[in-house]
N, C-alpha and C. Protein backbone atom coordinates (compact mmCIF):
# COMPACT_ATOMS: atom_id res chain seq x y z
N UNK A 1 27.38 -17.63 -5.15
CA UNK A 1 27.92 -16.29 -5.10
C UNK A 1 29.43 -16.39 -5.21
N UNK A 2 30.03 -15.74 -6.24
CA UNK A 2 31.42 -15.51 -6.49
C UNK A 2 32.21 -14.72 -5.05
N UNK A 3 33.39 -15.31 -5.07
CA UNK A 3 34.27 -14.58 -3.99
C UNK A 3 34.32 -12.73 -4.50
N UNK A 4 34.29 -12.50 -5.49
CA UNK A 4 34.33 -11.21 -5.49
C UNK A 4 32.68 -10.25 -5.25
N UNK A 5 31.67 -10.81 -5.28
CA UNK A 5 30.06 -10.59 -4.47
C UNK A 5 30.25 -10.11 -3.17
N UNK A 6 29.72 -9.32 -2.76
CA UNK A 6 29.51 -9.02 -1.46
C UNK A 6 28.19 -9.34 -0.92
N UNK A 7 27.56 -9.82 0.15
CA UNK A 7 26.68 -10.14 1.02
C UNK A 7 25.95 -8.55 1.01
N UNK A 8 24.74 -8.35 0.49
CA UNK A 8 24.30 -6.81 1.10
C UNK A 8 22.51 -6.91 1.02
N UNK A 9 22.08 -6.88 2.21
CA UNK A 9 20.34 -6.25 2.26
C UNK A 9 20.30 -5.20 1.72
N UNK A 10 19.34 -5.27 1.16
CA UNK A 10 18.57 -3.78 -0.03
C UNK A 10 17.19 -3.20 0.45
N UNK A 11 16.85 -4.17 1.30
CA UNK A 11 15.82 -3.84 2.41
C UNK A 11 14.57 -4.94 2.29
N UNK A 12 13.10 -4.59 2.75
CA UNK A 12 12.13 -5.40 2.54
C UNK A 12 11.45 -6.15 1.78
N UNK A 13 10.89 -7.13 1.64
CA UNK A 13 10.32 -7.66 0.54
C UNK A 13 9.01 -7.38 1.13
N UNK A 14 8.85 -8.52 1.93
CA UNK A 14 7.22 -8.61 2.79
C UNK A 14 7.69 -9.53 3.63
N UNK A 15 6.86 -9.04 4.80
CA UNK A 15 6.55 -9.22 6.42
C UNK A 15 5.33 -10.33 6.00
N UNK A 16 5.43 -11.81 6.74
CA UNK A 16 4.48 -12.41 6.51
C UNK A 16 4.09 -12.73 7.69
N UNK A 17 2.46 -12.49 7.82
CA UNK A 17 2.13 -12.80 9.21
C UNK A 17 1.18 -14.55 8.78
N UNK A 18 1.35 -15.26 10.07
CA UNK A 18 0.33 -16.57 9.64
C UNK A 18 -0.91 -16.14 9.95
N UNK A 19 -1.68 -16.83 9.54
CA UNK A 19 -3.39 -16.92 10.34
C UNK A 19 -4.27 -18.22 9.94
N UNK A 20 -4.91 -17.82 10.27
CA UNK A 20 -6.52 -19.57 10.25
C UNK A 20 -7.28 -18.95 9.54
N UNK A 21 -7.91 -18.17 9.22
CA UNK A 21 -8.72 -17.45 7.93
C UNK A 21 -8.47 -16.41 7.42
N UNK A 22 -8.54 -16.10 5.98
CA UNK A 22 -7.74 -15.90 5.47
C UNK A 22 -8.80 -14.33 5.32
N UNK A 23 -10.54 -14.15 5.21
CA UNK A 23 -11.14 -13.59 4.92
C UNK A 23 -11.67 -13.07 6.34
N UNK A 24 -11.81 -13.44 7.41
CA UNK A 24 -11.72 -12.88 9.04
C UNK A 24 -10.30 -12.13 8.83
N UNK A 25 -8.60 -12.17 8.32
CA UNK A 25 -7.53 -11.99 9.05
C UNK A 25 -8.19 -10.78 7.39
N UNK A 26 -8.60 -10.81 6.71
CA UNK A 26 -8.62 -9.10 5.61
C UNK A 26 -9.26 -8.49 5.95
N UNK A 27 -10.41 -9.13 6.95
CA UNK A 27 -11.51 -8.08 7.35
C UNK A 27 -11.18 -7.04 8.84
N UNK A 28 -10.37 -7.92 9.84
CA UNK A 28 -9.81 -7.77 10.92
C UNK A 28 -9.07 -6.13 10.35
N UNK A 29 -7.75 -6.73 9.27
CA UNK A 29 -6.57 -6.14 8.93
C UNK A 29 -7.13 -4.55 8.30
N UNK A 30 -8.45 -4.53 7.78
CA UNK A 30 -9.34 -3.52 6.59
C UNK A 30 -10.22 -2.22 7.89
N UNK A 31 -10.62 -3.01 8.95
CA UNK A 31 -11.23 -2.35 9.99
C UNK A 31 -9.72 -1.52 10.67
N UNK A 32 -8.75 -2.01 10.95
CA UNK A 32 -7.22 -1.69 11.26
C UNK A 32 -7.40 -0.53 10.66
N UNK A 33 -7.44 -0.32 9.41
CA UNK A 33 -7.20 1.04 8.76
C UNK A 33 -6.31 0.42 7.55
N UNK A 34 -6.05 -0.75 7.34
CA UNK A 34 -5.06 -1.36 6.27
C UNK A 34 -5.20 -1.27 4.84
N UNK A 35 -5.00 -1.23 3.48
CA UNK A 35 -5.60 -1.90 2.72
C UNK A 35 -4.95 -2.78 2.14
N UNK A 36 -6.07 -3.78 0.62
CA UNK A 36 -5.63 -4.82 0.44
C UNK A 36 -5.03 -4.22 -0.79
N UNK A 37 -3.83 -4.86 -1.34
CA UNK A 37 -2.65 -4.42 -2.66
C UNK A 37 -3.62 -5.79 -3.62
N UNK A 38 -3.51 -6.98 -2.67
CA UNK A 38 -4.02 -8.11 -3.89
C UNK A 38 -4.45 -9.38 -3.07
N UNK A 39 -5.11 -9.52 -3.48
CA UNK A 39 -5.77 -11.07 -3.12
C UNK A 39 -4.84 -12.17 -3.57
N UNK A 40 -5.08 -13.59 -3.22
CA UNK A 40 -4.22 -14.60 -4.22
C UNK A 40 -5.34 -15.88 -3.43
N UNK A 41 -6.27 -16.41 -3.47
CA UNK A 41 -7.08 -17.02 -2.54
C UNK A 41 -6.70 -18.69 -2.26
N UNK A 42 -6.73 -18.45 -4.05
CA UNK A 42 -5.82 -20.25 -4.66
C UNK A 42 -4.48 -20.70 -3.59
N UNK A 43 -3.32 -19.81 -3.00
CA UNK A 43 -2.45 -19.79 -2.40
C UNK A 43 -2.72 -19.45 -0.93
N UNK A 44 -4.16 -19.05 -0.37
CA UNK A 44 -4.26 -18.31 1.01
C UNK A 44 -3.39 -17.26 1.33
N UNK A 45 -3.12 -16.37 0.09
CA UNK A 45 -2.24 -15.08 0.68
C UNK A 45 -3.29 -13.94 0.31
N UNK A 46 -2.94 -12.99 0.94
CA UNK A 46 -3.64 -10.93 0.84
C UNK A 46 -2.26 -10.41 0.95
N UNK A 47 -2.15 -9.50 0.35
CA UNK A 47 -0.62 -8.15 0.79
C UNK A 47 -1.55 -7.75 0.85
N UNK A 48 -1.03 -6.65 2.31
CA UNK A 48 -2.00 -5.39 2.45
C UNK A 48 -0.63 -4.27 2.63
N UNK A 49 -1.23 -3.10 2.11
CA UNK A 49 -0.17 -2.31 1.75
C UNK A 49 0.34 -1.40 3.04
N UNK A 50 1.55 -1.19 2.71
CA UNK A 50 1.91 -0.36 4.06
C UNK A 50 2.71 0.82 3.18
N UNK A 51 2.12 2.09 3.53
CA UNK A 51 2.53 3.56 2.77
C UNK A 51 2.63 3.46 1.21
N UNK A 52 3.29 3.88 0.89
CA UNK A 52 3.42 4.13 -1.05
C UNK A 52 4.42 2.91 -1.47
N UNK A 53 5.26 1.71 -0.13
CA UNK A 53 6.26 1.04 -0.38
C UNK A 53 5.43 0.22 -1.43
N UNK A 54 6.39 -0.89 -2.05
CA UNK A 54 5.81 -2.06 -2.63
C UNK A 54 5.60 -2.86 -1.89
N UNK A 55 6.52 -3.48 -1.16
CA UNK A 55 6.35 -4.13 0.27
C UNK A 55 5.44 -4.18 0.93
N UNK A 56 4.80 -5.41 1.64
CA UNK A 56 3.33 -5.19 2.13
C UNK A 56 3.84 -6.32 3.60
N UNK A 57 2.42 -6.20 4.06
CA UNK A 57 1.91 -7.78 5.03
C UNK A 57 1.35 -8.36 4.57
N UNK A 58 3.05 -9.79 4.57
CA UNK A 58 1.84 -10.84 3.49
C UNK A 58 0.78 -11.44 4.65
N UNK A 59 -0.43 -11.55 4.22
CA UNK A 59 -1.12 -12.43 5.49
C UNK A 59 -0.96 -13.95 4.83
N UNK A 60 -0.89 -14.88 4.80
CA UNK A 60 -1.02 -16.38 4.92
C UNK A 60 -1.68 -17.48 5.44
N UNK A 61 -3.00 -18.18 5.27
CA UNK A 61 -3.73 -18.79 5.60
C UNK A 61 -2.55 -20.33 5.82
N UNK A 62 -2.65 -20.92 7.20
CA UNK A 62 -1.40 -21.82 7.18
C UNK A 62 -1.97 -23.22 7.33
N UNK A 63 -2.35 -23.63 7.90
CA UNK A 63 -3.03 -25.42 7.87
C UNK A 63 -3.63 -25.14 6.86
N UNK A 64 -4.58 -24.09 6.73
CA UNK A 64 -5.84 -24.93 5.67
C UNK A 64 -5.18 -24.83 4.00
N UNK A 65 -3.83 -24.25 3.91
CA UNK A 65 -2.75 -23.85 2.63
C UNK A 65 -1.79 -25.06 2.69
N UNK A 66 -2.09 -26.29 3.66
CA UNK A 66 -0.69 -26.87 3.93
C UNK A 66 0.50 -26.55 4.47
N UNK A 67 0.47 -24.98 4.70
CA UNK A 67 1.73 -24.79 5.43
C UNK A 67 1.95 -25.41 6.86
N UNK A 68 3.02 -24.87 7.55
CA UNK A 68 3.52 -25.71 8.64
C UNK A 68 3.19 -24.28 9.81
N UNK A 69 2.42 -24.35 10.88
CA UNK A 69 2.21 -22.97 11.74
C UNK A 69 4.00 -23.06 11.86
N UNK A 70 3.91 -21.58 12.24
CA UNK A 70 5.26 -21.26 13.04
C UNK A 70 5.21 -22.23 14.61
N UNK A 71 6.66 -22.15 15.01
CA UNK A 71 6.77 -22.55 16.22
C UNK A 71 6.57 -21.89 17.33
N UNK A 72 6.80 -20.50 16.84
CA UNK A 72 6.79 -19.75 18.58
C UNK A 72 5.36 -18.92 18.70
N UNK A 73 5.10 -18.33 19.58
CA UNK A 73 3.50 -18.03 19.73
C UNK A 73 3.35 -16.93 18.87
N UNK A 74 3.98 -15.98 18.69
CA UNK A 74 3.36 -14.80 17.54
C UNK A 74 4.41 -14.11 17.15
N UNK A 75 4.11 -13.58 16.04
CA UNK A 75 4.85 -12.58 15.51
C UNK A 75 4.87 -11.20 15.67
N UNK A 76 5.41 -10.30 16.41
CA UNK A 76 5.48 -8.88 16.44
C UNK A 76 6.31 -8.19 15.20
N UNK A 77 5.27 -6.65 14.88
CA UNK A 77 5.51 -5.93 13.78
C UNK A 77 5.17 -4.50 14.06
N UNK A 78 6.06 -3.74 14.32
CA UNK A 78 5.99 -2.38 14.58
C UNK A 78 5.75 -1.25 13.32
N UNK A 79 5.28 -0.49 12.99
CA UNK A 79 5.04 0.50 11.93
C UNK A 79 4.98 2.18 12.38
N UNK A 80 5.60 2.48 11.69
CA UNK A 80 5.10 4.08 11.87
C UNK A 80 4.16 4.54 11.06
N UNK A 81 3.55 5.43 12.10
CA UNK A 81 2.55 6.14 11.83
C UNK A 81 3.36 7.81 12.60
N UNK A 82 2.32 8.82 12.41
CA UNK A 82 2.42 9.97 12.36
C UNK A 82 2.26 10.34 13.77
N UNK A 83 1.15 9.79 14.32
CA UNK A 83 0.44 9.60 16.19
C UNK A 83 0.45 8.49 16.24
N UNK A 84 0.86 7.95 17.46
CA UNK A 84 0.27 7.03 18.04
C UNK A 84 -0.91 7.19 18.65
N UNK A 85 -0.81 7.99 19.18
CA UNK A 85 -2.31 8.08 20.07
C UNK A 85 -3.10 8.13 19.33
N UNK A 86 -3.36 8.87 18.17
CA UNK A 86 -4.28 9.38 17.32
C UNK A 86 -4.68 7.72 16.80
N UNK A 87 -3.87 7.14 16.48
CA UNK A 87 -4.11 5.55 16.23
C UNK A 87 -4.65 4.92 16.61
N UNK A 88 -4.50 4.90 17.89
CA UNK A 88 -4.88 4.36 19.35
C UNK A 88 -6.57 4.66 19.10
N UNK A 89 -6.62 5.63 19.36
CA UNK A 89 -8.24 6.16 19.41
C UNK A 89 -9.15 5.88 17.96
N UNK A 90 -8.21 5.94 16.78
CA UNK A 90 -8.88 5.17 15.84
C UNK A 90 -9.58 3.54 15.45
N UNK A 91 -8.11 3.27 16.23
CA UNK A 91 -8.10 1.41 16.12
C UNK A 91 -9.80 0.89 17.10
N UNK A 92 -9.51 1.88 17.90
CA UNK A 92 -10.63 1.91 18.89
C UNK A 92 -12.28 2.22 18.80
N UNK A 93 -12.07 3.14 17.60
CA UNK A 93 -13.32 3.39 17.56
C UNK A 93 -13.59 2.43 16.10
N UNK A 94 -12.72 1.73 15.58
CA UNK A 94 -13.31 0.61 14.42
C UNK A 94 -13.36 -0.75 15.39
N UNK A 95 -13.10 -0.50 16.61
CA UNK A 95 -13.52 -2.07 17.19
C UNK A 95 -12.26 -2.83 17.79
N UNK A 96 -11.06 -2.47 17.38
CA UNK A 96 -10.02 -3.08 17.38
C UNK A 96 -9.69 -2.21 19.01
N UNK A 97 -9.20 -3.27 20.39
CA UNK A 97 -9.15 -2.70 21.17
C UNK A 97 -7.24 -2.99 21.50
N UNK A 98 -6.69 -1.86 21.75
CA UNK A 98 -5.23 -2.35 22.14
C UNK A 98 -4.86 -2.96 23.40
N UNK A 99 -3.77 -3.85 23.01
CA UNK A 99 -3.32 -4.50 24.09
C UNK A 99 -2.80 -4.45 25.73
N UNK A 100 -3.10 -2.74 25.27
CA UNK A 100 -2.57 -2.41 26.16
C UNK A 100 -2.39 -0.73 25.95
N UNK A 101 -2.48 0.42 27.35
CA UNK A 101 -2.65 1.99 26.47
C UNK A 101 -1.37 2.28 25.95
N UNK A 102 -1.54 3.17 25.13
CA UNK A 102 0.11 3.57 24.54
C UNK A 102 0.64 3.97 25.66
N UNK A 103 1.86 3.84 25.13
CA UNK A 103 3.15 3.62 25.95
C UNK A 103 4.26 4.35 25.74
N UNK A 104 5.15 4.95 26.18
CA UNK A 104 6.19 5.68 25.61
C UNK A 104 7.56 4.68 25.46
N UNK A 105 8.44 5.00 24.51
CA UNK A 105 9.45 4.56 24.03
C UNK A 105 10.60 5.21 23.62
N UNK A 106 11.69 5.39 23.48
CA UNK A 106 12.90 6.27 23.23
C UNK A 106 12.62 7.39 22.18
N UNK A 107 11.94 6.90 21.39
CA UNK A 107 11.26 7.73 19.99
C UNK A 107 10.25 8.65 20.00
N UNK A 108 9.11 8.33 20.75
CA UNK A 108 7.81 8.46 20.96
C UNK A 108 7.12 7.85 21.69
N UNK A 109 5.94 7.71 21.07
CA UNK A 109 4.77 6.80 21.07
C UNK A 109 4.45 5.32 20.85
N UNK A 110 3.60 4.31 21.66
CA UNK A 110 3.44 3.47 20.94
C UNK A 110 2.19 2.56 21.40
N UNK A 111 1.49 2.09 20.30
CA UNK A 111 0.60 1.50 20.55
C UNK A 111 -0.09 0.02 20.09
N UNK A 112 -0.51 -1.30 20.60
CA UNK A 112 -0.09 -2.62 19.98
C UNK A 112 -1.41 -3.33 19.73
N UNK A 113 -1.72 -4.13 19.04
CA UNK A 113 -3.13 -5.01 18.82
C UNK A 113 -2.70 -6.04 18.28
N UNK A 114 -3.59 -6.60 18.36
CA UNK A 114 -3.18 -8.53 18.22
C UNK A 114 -4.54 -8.72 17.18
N UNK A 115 -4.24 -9.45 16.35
CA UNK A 115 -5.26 -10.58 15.21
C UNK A 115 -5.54 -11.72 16.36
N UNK A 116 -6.68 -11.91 15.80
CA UNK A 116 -7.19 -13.60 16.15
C UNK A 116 -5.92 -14.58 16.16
N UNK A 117 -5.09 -14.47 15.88
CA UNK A 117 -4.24 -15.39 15.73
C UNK A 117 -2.79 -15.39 16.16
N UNK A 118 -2.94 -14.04 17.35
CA UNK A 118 -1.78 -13.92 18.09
C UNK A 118 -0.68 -12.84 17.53
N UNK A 119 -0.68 -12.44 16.09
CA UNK A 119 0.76 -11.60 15.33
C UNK A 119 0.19 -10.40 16.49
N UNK A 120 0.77 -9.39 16.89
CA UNK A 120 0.98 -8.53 17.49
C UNK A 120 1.50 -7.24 16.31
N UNK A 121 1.08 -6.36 15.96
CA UNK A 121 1.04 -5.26 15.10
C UNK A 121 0.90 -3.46 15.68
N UNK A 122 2.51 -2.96 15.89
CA UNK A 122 2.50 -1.97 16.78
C UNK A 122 2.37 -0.96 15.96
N UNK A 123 1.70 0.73 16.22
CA UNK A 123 1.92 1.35 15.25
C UNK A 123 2.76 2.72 16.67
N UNK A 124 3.97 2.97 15.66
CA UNK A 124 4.74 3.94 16.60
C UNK A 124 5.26 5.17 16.07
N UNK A 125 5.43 6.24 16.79
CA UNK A 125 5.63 7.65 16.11
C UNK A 125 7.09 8.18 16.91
N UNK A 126 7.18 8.93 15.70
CA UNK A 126 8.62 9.37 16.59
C UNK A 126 8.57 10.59 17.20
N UNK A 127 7.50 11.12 17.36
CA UNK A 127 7.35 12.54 18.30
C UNK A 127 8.48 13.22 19.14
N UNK A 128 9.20 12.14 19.69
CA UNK A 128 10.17 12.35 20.61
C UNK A 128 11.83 12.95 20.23
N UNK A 129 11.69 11.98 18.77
CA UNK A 129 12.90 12.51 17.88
C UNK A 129 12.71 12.01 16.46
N UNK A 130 11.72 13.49 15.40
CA UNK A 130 11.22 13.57 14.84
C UNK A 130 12.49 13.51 13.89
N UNK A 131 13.47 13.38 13.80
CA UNK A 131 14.69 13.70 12.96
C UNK A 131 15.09 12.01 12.44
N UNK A 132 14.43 11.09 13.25
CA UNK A 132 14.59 9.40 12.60
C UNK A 132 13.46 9.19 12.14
N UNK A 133 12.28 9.92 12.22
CA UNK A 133 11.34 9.39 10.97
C UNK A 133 11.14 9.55 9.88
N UNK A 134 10.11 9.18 9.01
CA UNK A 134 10.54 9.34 7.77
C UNK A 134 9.53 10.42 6.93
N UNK A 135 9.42 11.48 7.98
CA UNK A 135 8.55 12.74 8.05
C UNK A 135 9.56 13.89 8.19
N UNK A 136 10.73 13.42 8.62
CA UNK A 136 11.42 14.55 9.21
C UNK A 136 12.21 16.17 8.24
């Protein structure tokens, strides 16, 4: 990068979460309410799409791909949604039980579930101050 370049984020590419199977972590992610953008099986990756972005969750199959697991125990990933609660009671009735009941936060709402494999995946609403979401 030339001295006259400036350093600047343009925003997301993809959020990659690890996992141990690659077809348990699409089926897990599909019951969620997620969907899949693309398979890649040869590589152990799925994007599953999040809103109209391009940007997805990459999922990543990691020993059995050769990769190296992460070091620390999981990855947390927050998302908006419209309700939380309404989420809450969905995630719930496809099987997926939260970590815990929603919760309130400066914004809103919020509510969290974990994969087999520890990533932690929050979905949160801004009810509270509808003027920072991206509904407003």
């Amino acid at each position: 990068m030339s001295d006259d370049q400036s350093y600047e984020l343009l925003g997301f590419d993809n959020v990659l979460l690890p996992v141990g199977d690659l077809d348990e972590a699409v089926g897990f992610y599909e019951r969620a309410g997620f969907t899949v953008g693309f398979r890649f099986d040869e590589a152990g990756i799925a994007l599953l799409k999040v809103g109209g972005e391009t940007p997805g969750i990459l999922l990543r199959a990691e020993e059995a791909m050769g990769h190296r697991p992460p070091p620390w125990p999981s990855t947390r990933l927050w998302l908006e949604v419209p309700d939380a609660r309404v989420a809450a009671r969905e995630l719930a009735a496809a099987g997926i039980e939260p970590l815990d009941e929603v919760f309130p936060t400066a914004t809103g709402w919020t509510v969290e579930i974990a994969d087999p494999w520890g990533n932690v995946v929050g979905f949160t609403d801004y009810s509270k101050r509808p003027a920072l979401g991206r509904r407003a």
